[in-house]
N, C-alpha and C. Protein backbone atom coordinates (compact mmCIF):
# COMPACT_ATOMS: atom_id res chain seq x y z
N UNK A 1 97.88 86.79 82.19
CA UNK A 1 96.58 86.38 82.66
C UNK A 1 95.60 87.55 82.66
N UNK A 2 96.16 88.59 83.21
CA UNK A 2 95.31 89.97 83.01
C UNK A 2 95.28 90.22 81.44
N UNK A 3 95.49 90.06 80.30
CA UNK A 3 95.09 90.32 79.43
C UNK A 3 93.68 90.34 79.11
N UNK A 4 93.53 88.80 79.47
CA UNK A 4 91.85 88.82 78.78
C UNK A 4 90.83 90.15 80.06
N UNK A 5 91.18 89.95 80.57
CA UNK A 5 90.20 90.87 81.64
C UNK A 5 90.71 92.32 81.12
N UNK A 6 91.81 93.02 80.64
CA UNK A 6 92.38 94.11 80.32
C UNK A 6 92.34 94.86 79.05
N UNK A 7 92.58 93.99 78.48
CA UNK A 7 93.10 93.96 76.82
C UNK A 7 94.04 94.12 76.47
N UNK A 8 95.18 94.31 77.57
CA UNK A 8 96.82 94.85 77.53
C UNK A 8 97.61 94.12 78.09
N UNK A 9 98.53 94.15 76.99
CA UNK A 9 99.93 93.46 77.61
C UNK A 9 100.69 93.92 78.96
N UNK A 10 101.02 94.02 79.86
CA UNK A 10 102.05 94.45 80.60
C UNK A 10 102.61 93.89 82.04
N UNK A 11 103.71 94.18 82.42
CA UNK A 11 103.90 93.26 83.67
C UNK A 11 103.12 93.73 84.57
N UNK A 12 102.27 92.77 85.16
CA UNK A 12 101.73 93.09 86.41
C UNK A 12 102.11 92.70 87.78
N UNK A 13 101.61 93.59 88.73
CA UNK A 13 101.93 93.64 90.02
C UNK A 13 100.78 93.15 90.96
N UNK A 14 101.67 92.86 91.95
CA UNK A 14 100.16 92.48 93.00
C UNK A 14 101.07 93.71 94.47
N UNK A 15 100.37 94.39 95.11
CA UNK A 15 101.28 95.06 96.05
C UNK A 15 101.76 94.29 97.16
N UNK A 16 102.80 94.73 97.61
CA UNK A 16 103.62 94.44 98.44
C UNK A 16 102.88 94.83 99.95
N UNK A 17 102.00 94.32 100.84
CA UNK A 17 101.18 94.31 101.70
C UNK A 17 102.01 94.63 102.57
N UNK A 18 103.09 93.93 103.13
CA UNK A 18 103.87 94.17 104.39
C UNK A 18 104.82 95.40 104.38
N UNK A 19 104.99 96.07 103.05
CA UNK A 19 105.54 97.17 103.07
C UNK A 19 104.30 98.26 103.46
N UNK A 20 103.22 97.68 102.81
CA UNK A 20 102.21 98.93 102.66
C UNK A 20 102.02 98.61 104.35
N UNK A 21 101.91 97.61 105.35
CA UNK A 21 101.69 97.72 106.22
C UNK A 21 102.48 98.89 107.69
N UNK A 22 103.77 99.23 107.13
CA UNK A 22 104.87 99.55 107.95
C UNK A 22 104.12 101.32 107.88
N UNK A 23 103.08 101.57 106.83
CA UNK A 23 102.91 102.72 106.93
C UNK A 23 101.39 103.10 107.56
N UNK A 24 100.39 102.04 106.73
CA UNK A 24 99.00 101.76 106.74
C UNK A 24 98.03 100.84 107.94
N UNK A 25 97.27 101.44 108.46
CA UNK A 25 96.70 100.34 109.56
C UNK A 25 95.93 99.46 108.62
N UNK A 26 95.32 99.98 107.49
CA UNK A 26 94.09 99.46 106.79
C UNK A 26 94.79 99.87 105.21
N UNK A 27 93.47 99.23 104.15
CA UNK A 27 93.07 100.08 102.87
C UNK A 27 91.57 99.59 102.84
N UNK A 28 91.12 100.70 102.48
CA UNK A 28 89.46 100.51 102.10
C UNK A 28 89.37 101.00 100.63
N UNK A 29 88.42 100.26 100.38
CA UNK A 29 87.85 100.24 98.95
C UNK A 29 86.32 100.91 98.63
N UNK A 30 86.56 102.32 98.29
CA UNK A 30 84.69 102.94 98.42
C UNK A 30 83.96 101.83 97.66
N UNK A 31 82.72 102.10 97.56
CA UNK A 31 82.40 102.17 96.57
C UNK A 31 82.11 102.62 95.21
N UNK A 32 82.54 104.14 94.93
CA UNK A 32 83.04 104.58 93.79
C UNK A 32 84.17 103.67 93.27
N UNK A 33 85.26 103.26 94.01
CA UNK A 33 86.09 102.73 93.38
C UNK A 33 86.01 101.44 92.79
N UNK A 34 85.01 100.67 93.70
CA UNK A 34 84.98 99.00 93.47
C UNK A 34 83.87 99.52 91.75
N UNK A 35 83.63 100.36 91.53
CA UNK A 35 82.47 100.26 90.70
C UNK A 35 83.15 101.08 89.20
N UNK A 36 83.85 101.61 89.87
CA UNK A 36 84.85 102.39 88.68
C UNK A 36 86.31 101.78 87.97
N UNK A 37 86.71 100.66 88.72
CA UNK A 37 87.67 100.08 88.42
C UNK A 37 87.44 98.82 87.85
N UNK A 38 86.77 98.24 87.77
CA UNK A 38 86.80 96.31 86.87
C UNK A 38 87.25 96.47 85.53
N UNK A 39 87.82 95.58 85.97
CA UNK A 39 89.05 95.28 84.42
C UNK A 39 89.68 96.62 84.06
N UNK A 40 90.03 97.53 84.80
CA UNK A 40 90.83 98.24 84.09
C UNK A 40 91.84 97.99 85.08
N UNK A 41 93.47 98.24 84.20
CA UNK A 41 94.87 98.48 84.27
C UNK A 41 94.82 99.68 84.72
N UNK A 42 95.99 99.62 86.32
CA UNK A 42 95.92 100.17 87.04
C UNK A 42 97.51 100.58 86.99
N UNK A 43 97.84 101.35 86.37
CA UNK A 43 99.43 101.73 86.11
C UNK A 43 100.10 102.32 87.28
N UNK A 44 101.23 101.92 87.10
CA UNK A 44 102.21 101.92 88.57
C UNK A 44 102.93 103.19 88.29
N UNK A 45 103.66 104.30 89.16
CA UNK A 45 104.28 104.93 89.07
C UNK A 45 105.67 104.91 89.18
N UNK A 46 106.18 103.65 89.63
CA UNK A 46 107.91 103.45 89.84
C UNK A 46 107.77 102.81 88.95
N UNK A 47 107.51 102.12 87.73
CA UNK A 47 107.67 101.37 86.63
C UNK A 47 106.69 101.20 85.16
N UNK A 48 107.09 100.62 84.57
CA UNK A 48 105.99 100.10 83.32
C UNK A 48 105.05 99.28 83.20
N UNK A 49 104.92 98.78 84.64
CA UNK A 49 103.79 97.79 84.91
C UNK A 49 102.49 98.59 85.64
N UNK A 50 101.80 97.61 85.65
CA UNK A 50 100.05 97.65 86.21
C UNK A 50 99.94 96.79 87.60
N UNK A 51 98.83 96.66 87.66
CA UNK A 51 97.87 96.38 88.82
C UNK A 51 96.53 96.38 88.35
N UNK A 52 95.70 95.05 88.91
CA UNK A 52 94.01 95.19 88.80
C UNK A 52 93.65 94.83 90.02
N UNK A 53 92.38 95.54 90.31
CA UNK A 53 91.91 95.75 91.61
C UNK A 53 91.04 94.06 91.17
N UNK A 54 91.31 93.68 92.03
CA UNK A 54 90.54 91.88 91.92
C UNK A 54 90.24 91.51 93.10
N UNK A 55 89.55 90.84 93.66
CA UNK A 55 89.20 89.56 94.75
C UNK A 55 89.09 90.74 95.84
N UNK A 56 88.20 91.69 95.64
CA UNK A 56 87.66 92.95 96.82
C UNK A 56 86.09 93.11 96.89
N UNK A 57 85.73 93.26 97.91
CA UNK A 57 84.43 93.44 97.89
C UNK A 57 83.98 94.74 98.02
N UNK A 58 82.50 95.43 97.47
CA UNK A 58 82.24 96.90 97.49
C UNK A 58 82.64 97.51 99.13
N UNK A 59 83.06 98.23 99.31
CA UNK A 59 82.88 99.28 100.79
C UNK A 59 83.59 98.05 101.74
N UNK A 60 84.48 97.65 101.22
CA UNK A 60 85.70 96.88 102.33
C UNK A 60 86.48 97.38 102.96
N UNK A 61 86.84 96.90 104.11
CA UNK A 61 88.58 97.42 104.24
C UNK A 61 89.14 96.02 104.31
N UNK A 62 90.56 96.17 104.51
CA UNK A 62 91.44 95.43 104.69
C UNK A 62 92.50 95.44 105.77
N UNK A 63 92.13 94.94 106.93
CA UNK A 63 93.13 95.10 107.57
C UNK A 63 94.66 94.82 107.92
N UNK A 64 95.61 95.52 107.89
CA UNK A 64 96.64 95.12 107.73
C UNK A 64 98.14 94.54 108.81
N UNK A 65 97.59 95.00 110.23
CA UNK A 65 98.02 95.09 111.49
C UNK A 65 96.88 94.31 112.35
N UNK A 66 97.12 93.41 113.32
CA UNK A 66 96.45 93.16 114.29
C UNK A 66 96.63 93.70 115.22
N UNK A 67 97.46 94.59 115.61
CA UNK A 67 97.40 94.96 116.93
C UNK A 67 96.41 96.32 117.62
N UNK A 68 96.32 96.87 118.57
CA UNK A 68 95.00 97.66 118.67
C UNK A 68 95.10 99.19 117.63
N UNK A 69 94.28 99.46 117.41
CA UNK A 69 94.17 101.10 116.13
C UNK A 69 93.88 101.93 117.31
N UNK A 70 94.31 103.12 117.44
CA UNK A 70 93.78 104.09 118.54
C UNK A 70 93.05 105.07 117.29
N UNK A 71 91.83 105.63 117.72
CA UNK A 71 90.64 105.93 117.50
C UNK A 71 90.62 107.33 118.25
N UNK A 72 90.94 108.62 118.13
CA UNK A 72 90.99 109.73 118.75
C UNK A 72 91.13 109.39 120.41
N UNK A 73 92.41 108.82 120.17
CA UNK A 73 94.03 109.05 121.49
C UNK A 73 92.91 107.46 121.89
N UNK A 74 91.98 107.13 122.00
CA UNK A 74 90.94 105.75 122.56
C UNK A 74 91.72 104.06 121.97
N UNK A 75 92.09 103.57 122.67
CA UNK A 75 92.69 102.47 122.09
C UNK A 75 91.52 101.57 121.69
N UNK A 76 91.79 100.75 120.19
CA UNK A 76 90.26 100.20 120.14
C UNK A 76 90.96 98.40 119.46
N UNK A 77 90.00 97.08 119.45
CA UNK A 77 90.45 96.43 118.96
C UNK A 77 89.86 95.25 119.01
């Protein structure tokens, strides 16, 4: 399906959120990145597959935990 948006064959990935969560409160997306990345193949380092940054909006985050973020030692939420 990523081909036509890519121009390349390869297995793609979507990440594994609940792993990334065990480490990550969030991921944010600058805007350098949302503007530097469309349609390009986003190559993985444990394998031969990709990733495309898709369905993100400029200067997002994503939160990945509901429970409260402490904010310099300040519990916030």
């Amino acid at each position: 399906m990523w081909y036509d948006t890519t121009g390349e064959y390869r297995d793609w990935f979507i990440p594994d959120w609940v792993s990334v969560s065990a480490d990550y409160d969030a991921v944010h997306l600058t805007m350098m990145a949302y503007l530097t990345t469309p349609g390009v193949a986003i190559p993985l380092s444990a394998n031969a597959g990709a990733t495309v940054l898709a369905g993100w909006n400029p200067d997002a985050t994503f939160w990945l935990r509901s429970n409260n973020i402490t904010v310099d030692d300040d519990p916030t939420g």
